[in-house]
Protein backbone atom coordinates (compact mmCIF):
# COMPACT_ATOMS: atom_id res chain seq x y z
CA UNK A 1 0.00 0.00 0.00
CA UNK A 2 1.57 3.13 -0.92
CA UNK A 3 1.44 6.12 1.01
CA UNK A 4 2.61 9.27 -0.68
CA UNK A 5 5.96 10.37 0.92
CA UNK A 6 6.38 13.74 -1.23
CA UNK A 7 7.25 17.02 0.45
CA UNK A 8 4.29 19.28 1.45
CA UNK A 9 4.08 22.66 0.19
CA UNK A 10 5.05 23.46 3.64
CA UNK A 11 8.48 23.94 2.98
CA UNK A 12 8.19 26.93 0.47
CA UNK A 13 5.50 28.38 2.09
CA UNK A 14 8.29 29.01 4.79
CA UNK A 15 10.50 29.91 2.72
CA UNK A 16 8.09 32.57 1.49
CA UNK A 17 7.98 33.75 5.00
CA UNK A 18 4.88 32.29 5.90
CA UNK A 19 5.64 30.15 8.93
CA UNK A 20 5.31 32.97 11.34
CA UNK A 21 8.32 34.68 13.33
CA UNK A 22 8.72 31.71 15.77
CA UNK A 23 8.99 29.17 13.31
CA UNK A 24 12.12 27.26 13.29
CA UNK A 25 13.53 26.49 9.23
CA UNK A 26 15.80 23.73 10.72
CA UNK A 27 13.03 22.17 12.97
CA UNK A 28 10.45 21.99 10.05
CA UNK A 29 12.81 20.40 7.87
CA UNK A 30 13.70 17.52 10.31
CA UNK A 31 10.27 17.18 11.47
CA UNK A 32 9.12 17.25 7.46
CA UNK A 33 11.90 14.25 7.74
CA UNK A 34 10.77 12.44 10.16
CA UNK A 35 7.15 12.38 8.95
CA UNK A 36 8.22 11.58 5.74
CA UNK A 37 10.22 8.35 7.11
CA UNK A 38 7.27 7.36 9.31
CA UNK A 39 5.05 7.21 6.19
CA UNK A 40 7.34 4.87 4.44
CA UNK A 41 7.47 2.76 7.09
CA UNK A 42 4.10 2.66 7.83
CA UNK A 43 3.13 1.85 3.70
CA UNK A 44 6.07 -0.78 4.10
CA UNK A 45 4.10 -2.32 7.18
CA UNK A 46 1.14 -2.15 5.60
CA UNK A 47 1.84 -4.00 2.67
CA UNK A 48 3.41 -6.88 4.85
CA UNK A 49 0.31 -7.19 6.41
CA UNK A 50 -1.60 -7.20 3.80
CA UNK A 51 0.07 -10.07 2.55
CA UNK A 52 -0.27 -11.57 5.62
CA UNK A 53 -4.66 -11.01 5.05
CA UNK A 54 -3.75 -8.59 8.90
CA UNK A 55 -3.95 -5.19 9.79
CA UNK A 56 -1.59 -3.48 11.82
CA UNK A 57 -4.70 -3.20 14.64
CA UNK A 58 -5.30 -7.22 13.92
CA UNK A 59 -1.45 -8.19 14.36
CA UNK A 60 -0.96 -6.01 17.63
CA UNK A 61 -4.48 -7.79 18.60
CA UNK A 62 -2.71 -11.13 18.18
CA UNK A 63 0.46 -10.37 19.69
CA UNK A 64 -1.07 -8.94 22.72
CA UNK A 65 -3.49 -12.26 23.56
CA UNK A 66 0.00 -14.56 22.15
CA UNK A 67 1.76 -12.44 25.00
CA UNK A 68 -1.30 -12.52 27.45
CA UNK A 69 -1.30 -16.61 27.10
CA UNK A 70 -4.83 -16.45 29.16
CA UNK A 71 -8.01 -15.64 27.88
CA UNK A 72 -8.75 -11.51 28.18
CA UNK A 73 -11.35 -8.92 28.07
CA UNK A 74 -12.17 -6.70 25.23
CA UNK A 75 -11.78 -3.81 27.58
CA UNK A 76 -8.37 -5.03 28.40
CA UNK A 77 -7.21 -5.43 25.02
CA UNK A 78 -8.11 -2.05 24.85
CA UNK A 79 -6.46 -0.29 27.20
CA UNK A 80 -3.32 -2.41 26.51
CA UNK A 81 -3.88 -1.39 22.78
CA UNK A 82 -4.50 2.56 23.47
CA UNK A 83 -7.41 2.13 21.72
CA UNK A 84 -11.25 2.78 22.32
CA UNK A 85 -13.13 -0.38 23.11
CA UNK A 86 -15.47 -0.29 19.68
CA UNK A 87 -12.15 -0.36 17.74
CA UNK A 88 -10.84 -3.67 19.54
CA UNK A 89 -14.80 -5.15 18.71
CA UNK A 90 -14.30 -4.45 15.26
CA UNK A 91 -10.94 -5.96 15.05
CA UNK A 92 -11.95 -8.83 16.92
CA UNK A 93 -14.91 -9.40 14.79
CA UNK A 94 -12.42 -9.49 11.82
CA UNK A 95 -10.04 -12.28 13.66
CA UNK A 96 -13.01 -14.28 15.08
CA UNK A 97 -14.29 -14.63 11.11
CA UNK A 98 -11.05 -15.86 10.41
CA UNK A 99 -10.38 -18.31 12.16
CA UNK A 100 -7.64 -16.79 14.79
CA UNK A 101 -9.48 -15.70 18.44
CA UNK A 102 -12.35 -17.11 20.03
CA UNK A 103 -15.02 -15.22 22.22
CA UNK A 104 -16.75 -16.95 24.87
CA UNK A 105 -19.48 -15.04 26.77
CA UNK A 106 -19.78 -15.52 30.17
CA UNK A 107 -22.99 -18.35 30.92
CA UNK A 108 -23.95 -16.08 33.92
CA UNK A 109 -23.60 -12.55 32.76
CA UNK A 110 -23.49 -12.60 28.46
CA UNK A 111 -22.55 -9.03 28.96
CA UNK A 112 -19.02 -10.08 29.85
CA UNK A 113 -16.58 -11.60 27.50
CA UNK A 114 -12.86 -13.39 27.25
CA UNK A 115 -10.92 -13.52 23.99
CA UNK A 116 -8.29 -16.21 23.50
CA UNK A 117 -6.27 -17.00 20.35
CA UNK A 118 -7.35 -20.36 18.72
CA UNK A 119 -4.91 -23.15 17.75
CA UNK A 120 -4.85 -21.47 14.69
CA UNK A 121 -4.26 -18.13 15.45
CA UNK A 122 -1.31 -19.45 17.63
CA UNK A 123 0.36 -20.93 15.07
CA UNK A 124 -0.51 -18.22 12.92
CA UNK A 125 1.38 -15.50 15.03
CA UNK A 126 3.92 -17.63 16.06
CA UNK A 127 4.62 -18.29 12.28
CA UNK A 128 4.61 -14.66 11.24
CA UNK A 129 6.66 -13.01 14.47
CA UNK A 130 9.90 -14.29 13.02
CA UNK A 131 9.36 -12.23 9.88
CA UNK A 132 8.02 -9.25 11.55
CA UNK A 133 11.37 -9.05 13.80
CA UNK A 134 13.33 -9.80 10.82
CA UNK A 135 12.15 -7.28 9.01
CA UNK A 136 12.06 -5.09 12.00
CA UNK A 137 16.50 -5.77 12.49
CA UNK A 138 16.58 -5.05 8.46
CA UNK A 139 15.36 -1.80 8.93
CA UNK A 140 17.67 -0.60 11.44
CA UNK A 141 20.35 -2.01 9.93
CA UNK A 142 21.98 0.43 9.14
CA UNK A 143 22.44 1.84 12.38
CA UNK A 144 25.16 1.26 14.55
CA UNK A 145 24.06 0.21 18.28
CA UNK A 146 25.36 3.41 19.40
CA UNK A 147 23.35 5.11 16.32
CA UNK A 148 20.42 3.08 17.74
CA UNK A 149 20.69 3.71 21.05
CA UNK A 150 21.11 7.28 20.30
CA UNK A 151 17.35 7.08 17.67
CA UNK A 152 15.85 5.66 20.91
CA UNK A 153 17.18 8.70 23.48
CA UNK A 154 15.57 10.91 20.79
CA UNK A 155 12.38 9.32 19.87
CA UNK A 156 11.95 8.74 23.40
CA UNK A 157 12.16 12.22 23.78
CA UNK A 158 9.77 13.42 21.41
CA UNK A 159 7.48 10.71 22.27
CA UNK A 160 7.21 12.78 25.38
CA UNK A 161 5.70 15.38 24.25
CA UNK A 162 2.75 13.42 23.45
CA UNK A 163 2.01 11.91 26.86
């Protein structure tokens, strides 16, 4: 799935002086960067799982119950995910049609509900995580460890900003 990574007009608008007074040249240009990167290795992601028949939401579904290794609530997937609780429905909905996680309601209360992966969701996971990581090392690459470990001191740090 392609996601286009092309520069914004953003960029010359700045340069035309519209940014403002505060606005930083240097800091749009590396944030323009880093958005740019992000989007190419989101589309990359994206088209792995695809291949896979996954979404991103659907694989971090799976590893969470894989990691979990007891059944779980809905609501807990959610706040383990960060997402709302309609969003892990829909994604379980998905994985229970194919075959991967199995709800079982509660005989006295129907209201309440435990997800488990199924013997074929297990294997299915288990199968896939080897790729995933490889690709994952492939990426960074690149990188020395102390080029890594300085990526994870910054990302870290902007992260920060957000929580």
């Amino acid at each position: 799935m392609e996601i286009p990574t092309r520069d914004t007009p953003a960029l010359a608008l700045l340069e035309r002086g519209l940014g403002g007074k505060a606005a930083d040249a240097g800091a749009v240009v590396d944030c323009m960067q880093l958005l740019r990167v992000s989007k190419r290795l989101l589309g990359f992601f994206l088209e792995v799982f695809t291949d896979q028949g996954i979404s991103p939401g659907k694989y971090s579904v799976l590893c969470e119950l894989l990691s979990e290794r007891a059944p779980v609530s809905p609501s807990y997937l959610a706040e383990r995910l960060g997402v709302s609780r309609p969003t892990v429905t829909g994604l379980l909905d998905g994985l229970c049609r194919q075959g991967l996680v199995d709800r079982t309601f509660d005989e006295e209360d129907r209201r309440r509900v435990s997800v488990r992966l199924t013997s074929e969701g297990d294997r299915f996971i288990r199968t896939l995580l080897p790729d995933q990581y490889g690709i994952m090392a492939d990426v960074m690459e690149p990188l020395s460890d102390r080029e890594r470990m300085q990526l994870r001191r910054i990302l870290a740090k902007l992260e920060a900003q957000f929580t």
